[in-house]
Protein backbone atom coordinates (compact mmCIF):
# COMPACT_ATOMS: atom_id res chain seq x y z
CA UNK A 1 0.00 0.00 0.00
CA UNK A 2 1.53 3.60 -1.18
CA UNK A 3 1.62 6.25 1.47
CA UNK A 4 -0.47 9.62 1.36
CA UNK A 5 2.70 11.56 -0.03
CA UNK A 6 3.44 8.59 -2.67
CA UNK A 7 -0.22 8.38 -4.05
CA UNK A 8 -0.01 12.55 -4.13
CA UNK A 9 3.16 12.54 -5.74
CA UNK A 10 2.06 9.47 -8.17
CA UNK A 11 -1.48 11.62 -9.06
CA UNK A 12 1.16 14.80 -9.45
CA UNK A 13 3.08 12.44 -12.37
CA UNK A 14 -0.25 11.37 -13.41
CA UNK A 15 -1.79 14.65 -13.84
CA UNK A 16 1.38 16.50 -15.56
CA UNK A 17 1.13 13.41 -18.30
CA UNK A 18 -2.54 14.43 -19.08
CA UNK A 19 -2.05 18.03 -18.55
CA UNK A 20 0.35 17.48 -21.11
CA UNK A 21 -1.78 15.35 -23.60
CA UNK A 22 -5.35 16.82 -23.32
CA UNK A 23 -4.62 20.57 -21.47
CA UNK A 24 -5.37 21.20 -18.33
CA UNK A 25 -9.37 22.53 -19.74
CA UNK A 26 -9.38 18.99 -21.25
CA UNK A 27 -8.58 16.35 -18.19
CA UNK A 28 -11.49 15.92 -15.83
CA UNK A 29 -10.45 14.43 -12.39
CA UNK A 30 -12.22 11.43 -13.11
CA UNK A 31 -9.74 10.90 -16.41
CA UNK A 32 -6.96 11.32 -13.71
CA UNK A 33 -8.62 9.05 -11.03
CA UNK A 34 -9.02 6.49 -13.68
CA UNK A 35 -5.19 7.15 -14.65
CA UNK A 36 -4.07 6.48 -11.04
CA UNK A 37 -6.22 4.11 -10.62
CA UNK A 38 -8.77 4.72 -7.81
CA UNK A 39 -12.02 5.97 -7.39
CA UNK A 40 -12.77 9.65 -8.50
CA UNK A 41 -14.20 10.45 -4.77
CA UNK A 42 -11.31 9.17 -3.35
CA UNK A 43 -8.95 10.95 -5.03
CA UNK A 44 -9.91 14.79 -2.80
CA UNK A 45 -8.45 12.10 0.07
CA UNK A 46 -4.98 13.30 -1.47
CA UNK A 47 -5.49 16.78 -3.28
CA UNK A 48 -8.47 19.52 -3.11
CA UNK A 49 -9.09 20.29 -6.59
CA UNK A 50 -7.42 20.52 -10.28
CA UNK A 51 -6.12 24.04 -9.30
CA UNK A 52 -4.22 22.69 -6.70
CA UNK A 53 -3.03 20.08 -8.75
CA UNK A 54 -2.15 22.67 -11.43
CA UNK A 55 -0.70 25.23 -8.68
CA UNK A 56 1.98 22.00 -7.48
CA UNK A 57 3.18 21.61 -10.61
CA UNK A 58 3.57 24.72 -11.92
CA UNK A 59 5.27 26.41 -8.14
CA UNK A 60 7.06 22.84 -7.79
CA UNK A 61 8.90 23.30 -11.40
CA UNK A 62 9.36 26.56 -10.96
CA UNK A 63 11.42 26.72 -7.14
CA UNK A 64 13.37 24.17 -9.10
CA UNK A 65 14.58 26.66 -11.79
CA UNK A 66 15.32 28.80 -8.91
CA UNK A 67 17.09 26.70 -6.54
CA UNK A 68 19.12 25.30 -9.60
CA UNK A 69 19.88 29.35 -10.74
CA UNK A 70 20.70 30.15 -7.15
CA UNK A 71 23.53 27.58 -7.00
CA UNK A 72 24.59 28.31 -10.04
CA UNK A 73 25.19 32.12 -8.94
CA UNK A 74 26.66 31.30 -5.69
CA UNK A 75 30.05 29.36 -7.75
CA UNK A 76 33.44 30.76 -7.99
CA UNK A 77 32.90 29.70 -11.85
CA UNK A 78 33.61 32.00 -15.02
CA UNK A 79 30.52 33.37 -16.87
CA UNK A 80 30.28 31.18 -19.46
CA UNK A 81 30.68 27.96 -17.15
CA UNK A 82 27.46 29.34 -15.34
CA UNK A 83 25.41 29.38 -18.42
CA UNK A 84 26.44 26.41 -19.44
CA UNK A 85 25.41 25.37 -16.34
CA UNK A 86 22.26 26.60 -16.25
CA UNK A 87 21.30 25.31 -19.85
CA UNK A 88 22.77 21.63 -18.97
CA UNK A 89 20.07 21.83 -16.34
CA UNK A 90 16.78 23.24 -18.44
CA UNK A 91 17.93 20.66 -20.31
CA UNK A 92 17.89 17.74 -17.96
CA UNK A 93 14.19 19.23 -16.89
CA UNK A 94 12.96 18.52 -20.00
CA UNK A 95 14.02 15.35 -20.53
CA UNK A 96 13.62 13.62 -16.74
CA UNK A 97 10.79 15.94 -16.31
CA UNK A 98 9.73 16.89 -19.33
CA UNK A 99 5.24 16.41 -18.68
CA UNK A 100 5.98 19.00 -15.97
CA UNK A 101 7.64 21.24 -17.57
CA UNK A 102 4.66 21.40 -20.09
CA UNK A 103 2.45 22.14 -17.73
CA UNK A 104 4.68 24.91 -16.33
CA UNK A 105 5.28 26.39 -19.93
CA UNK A 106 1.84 25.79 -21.53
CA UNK A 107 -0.90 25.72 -18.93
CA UNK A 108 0.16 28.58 -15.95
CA UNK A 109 -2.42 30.54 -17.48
CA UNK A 110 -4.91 28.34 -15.90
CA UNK A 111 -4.01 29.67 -12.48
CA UNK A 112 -6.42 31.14 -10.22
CA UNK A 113 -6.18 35.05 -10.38
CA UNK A 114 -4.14 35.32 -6.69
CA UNK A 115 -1.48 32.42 -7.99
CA UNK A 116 -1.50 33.68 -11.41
CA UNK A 117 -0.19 36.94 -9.75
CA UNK A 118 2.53 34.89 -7.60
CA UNK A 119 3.59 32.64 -10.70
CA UNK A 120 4.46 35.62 -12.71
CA UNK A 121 6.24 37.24 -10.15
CA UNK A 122 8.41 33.75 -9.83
CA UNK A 123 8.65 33.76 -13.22
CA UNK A 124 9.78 37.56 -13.22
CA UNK A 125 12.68 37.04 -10.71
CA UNK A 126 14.16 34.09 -12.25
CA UNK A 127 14.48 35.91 -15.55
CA UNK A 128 15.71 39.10 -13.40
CA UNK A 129 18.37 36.84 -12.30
CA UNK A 130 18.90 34.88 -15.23
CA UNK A 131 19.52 38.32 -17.38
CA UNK A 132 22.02 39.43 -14.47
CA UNK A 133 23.94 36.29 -15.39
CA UNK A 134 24.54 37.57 -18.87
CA UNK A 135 25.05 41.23 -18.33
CA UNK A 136 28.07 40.83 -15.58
CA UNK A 137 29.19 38.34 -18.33
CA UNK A 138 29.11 40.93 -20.78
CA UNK A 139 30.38 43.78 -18.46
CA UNK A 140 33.11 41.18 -17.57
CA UNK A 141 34.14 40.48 -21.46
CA UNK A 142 33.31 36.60 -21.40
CA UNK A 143 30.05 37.45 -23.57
CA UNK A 144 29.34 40.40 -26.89
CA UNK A 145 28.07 43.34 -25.78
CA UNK A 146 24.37 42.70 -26.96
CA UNK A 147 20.71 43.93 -25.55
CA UNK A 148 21.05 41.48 -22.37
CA UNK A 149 16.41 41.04 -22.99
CA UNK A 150 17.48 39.56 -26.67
CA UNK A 151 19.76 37.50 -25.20
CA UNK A 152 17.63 36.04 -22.63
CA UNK A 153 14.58 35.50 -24.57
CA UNK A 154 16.59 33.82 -27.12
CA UNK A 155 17.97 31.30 -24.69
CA UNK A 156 14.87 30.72 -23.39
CA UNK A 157 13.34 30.29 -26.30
CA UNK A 158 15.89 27.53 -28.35
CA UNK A 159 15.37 26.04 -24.89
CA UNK A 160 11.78 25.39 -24.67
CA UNK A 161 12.05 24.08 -28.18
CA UNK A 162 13.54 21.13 -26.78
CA UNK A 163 10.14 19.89 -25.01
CA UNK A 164 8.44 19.80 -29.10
CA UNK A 165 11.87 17.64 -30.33
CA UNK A 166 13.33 15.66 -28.25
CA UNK A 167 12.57 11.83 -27.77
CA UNK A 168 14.72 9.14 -26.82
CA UNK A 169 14.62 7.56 -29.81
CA UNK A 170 16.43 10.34 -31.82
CA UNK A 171 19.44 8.80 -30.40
CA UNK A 172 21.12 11.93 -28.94
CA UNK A 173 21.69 11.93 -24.95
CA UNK A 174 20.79 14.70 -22.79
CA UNK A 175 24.51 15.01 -22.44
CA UNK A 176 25.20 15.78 -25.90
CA UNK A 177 22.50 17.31 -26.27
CA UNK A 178 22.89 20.06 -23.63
CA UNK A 179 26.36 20.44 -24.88
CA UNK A 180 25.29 21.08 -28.36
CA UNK A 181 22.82 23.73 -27.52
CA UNK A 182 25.14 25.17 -25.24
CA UNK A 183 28.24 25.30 -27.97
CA UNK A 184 25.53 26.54 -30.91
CA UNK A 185 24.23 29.39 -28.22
CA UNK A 186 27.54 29.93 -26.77
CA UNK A 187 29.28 30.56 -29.85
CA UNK A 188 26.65 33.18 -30.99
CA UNK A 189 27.37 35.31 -28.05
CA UNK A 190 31.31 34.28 -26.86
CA UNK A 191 33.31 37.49 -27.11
């Protein structure tokens, strides 16, 4: 028998799958009760509502980002080591968490009004952060002078990408794979 966290966590997985398939407007908690495999009724035994389910994924995804970018900053590492850093690790999201990470990119604007607000302000500060990383990179000469927003959004952008392409069966590791965006991306803005 699976404890209370295990079954939560398990429904979490669940629910970030079908998120994922049929958007958040299109799974019903009976779809994800029947996914888990117990009874609909049972299933606000372990979470209050789709919202909430939503609000864990999206929050839990997203203090990852931020704990990973925190540790990042905090190393006696050059500039460019820290990004590539910090891409190796959007990159390892996707692929050993890559349902979640859909939901986090795709379906946030499902959030009720008050969490909407706090997502976006998450959000907000981790690109804050994220764009400091380039500019003292550019300030310190490791990185072309360059509008620090393009940069960002750029990154971000070949990044989520990554969620559409990837599958295992394309035969390229996550290793490789983070090192090849990181070279292509790196290259582009390497002093």
């Amino acid at each position: 028998m699976k404890t209370r966290s295990a079954k939560k966590s398990l429904i979490l997985q669940e629910a970030a799958k079908l998120f994922r398939e049929k958007g958040f407007g299109g799974t019903s908690m009976r779809d994800l009760a029947e996914k888990v495999g117990i009874e609909a009724a049972s299933m606000y035994n372990h979470i209050r509502s789709k919202d909430e389910i939503l609000e864990e994924i999206c929050f839990g995804v997203g203090r990852k980002y931020d704990e990973q970018l925190s540790e990042i900053e905090r190393q006696e590492i050059s500039y460019p080591s820290k990004l590539e850093l910090l891409i190796a690790f959007h990159v390892q999201m996707i692929i050993e968490d890559g349902a979640a990470v859909s939901v986090l990119n795709n379906d946030w604007k499902f959030l009720s009004a008050e969490k909407m607000t706090e997502f976006k302000t998450m959000r907000k500060e981790y690109e804050k952060h994220f764009a400091a990383l380039l500019k003292q990179g550019m300030e310190q000469g490791f990185f072309k002078p360059m509008n620090v927003s393009i940069a960002l959004f750029t990154i971000l952008s070949a990044l989520r990408w990554v969620e559409l392409w990837y599958k295992p069966s394309r035969g390229v590791s996550k290793e490789d794979l983070a090192k090849d965006i990181s070279a292509l991306l790196m290259n582009g803005i390497k002093a």
